[in-house]
Protein backbone atom coordinates (compact mmCIF):
# COMPACT_ATOMS: atom_id res chain seq x y z
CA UNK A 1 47.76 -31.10 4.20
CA UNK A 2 46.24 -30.76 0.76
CA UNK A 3 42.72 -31.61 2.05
CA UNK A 4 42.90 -29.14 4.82
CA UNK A 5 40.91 -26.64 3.17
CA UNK A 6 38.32 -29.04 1.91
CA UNK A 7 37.78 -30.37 5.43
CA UNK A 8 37.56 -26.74 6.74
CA UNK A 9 34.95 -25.49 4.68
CA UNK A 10 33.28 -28.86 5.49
CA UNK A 11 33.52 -28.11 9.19
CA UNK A 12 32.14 -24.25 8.77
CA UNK A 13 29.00 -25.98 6.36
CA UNK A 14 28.22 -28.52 9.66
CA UNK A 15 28.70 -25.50 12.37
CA UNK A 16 26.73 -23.07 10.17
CA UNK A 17 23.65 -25.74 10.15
CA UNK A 18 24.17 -26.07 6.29
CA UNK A 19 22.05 -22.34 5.98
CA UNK A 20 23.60 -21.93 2.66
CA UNK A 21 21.30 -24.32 1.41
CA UNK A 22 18.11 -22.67 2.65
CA UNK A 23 15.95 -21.63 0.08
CA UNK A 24 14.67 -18.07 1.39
CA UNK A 25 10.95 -17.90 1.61
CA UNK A 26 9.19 -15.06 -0.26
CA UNK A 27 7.23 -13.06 2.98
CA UNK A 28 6.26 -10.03 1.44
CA UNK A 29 2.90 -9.04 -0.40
CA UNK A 30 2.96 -7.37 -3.84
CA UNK A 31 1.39 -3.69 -3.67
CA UNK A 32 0.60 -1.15 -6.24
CA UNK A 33 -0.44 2.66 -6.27
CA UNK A 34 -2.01 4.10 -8.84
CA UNK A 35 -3.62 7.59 -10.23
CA UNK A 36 -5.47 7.22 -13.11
CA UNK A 37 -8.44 9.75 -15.13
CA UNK A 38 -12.04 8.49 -14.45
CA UNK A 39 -11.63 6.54 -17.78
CA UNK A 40 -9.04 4.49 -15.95
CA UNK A 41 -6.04 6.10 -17.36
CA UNK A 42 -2.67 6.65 -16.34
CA UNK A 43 -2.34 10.14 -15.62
CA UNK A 44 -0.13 13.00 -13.35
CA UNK A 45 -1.96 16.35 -14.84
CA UNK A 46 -5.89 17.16 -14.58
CA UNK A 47 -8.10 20.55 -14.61
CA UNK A 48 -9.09 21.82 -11.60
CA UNK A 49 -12.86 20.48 -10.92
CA UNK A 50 -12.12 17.54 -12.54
CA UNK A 51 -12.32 14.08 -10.70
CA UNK A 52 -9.52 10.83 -10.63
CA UNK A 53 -8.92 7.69 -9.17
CA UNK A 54 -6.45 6.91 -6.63
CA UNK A 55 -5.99 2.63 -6.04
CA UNK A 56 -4.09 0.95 -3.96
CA UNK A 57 -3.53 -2.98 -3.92
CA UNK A 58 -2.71 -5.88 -1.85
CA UNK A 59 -1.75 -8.84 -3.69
CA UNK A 60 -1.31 -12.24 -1.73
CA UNK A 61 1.64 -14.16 -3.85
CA UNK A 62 2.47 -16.04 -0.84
CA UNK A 63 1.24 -19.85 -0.86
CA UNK A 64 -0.69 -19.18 2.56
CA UNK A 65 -3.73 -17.39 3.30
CA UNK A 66 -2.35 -14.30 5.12
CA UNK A 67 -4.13 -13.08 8.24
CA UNK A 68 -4.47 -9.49 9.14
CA UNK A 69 -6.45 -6.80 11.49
CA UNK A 70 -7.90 -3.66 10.17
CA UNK A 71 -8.03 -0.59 12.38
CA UNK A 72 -10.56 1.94 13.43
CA UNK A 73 -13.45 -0.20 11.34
CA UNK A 74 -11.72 1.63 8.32
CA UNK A 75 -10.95 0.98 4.79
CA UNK A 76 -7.94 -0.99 4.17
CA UNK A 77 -5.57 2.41 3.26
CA UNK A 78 -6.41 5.70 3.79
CA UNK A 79 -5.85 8.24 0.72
CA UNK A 80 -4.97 11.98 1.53
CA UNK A 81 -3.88 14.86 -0.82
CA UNK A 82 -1.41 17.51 0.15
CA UNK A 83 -0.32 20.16 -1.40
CA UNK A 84 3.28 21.39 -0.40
CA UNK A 85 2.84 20.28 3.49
CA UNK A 86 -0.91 21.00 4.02
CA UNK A 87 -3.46 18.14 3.68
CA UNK A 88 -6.09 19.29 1.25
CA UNK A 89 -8.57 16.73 1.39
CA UNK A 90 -8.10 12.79 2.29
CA UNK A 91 -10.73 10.02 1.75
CA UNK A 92 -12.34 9.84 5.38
CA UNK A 93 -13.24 13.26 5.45
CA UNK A 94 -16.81 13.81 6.51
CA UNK A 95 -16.31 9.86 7.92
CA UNK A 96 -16.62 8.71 10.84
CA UNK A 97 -15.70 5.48 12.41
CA UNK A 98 -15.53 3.39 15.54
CA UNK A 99 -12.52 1.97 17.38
CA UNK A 100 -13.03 -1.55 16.39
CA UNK A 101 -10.67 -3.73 15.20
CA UNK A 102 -12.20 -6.29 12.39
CA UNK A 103 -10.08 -9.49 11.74
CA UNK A 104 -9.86 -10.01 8.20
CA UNK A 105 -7.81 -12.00 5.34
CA UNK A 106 -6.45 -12.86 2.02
CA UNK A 107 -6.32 -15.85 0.54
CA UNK A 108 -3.77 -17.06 -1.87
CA UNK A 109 -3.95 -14.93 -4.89
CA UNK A 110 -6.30 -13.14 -3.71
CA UNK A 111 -6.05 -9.06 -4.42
CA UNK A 112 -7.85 -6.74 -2.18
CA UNK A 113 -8.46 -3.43 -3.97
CA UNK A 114 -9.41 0.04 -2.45
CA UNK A 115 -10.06 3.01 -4.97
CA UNK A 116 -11.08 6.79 -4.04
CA UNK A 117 -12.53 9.29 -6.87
CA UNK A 118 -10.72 12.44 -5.59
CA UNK A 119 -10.70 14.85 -4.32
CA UNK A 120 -14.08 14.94 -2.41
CA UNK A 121 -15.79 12.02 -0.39
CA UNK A 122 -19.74 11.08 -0.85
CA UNK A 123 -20.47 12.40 2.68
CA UNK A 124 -18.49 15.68 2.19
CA UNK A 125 -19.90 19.25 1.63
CA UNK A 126 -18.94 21.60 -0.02
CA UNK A 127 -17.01 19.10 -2.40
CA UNK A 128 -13.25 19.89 -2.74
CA UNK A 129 -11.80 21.37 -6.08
CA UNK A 130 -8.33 21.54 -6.37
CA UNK A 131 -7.22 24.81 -7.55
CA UNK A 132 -4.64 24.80 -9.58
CA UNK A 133 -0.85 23.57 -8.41
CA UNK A 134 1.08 20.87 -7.54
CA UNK A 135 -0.12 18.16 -5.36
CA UNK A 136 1.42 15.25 -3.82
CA UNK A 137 -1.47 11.92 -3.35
CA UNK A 138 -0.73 9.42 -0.62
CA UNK A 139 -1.95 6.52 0.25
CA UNK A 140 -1.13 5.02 4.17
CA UNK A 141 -2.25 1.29 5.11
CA UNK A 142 -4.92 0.29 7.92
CA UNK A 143 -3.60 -3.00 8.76
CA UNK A 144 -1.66 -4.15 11.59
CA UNK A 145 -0.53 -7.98 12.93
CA UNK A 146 0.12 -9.38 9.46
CA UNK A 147 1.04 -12.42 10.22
CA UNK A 148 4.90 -11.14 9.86
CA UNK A 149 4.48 -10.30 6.33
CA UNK A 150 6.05 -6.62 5.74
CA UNK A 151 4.00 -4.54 3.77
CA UNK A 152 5.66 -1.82 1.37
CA UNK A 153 5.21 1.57 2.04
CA UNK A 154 2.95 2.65 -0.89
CA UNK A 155 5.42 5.73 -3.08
CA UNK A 156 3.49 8.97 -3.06
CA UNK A 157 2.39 10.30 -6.34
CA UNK A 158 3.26 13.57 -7.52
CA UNK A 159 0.48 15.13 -9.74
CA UNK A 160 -0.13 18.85 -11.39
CA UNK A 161 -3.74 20.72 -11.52
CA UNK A 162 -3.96 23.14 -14.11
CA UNK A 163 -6.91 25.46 -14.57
């Protein structure tokens, strides 16, 4: 009777398929969103007219190369800008693309980077200036079948324009 409970939790170990043991494997990749100066500098107020950077990373920490699609022929996230509810100005404006999906990966370690100087694109006229306000920056992946690693949503950035 005294080894009842030993042989019990023996029993539920065996019928469980010993899953207690399992080391969990790490399937996520590491991502970052940043808004920096032009200088590279962490910062949440400019002057209206002035430019920044938005960046947004993918960092492979997995042991495999990771294999993913990117939509539209686009970059790998799409930035945007809004101010209360209204988008202001986003980093394909004045782009176009085609529907065509281009296979692509990232190798162990790898980081694949994509940075925007806001708040205008090269192909955009008139350029945007932000008067000033409160704005909120965004940043929204192009990548789909990632070889069932989740990506984070990116957190929005909340940033001030004074005159």
């Amino acid at each position: 009777m005294k080894h009842l409970p030993v042989f019990i939790i023996l029993l539920g170990l065996i019928l469980s398929g010993c899953e207690i043991f399992d080391i969990q494997q790490n399937r996520d990749m590491n991502t970052s969103f940043t808004l920096t100066d032009t200088l590279g500098q962490t910062a949440d107020i400019f002057h209206s007219g002035e430019d920044f950077i938005l960046t947004a990373n993918l960092i492979n920490t997995l042991d495999d190369t990771v294999f993913y699609d990117i939509r539209n022929s686009g970059p790998l996230v799409f930035f945007t800008l809004l101010q209360g509810d209204s988008v202001v100005a986003s980093s394909s404006d004045g782009m176009g693309s085609h529907c065509v999906i281009i296979p692509s990966y990232s190798a162990p370690g790898d980081t694949q980077s994509v940075s925007w100087t806001a708040p205008t694109t090269l192909t955009q006229v008139p350029s945007v200036t932000l008067e000033p306000g409160f704005y909120t920056a965004r940043a929204s992946w192009n990548i789909v079948n990632i070889n069932e690693c989740p990506l984070d949503t990116l957190e929005n950035i909340d940033f001030t324009v004074i005159r």
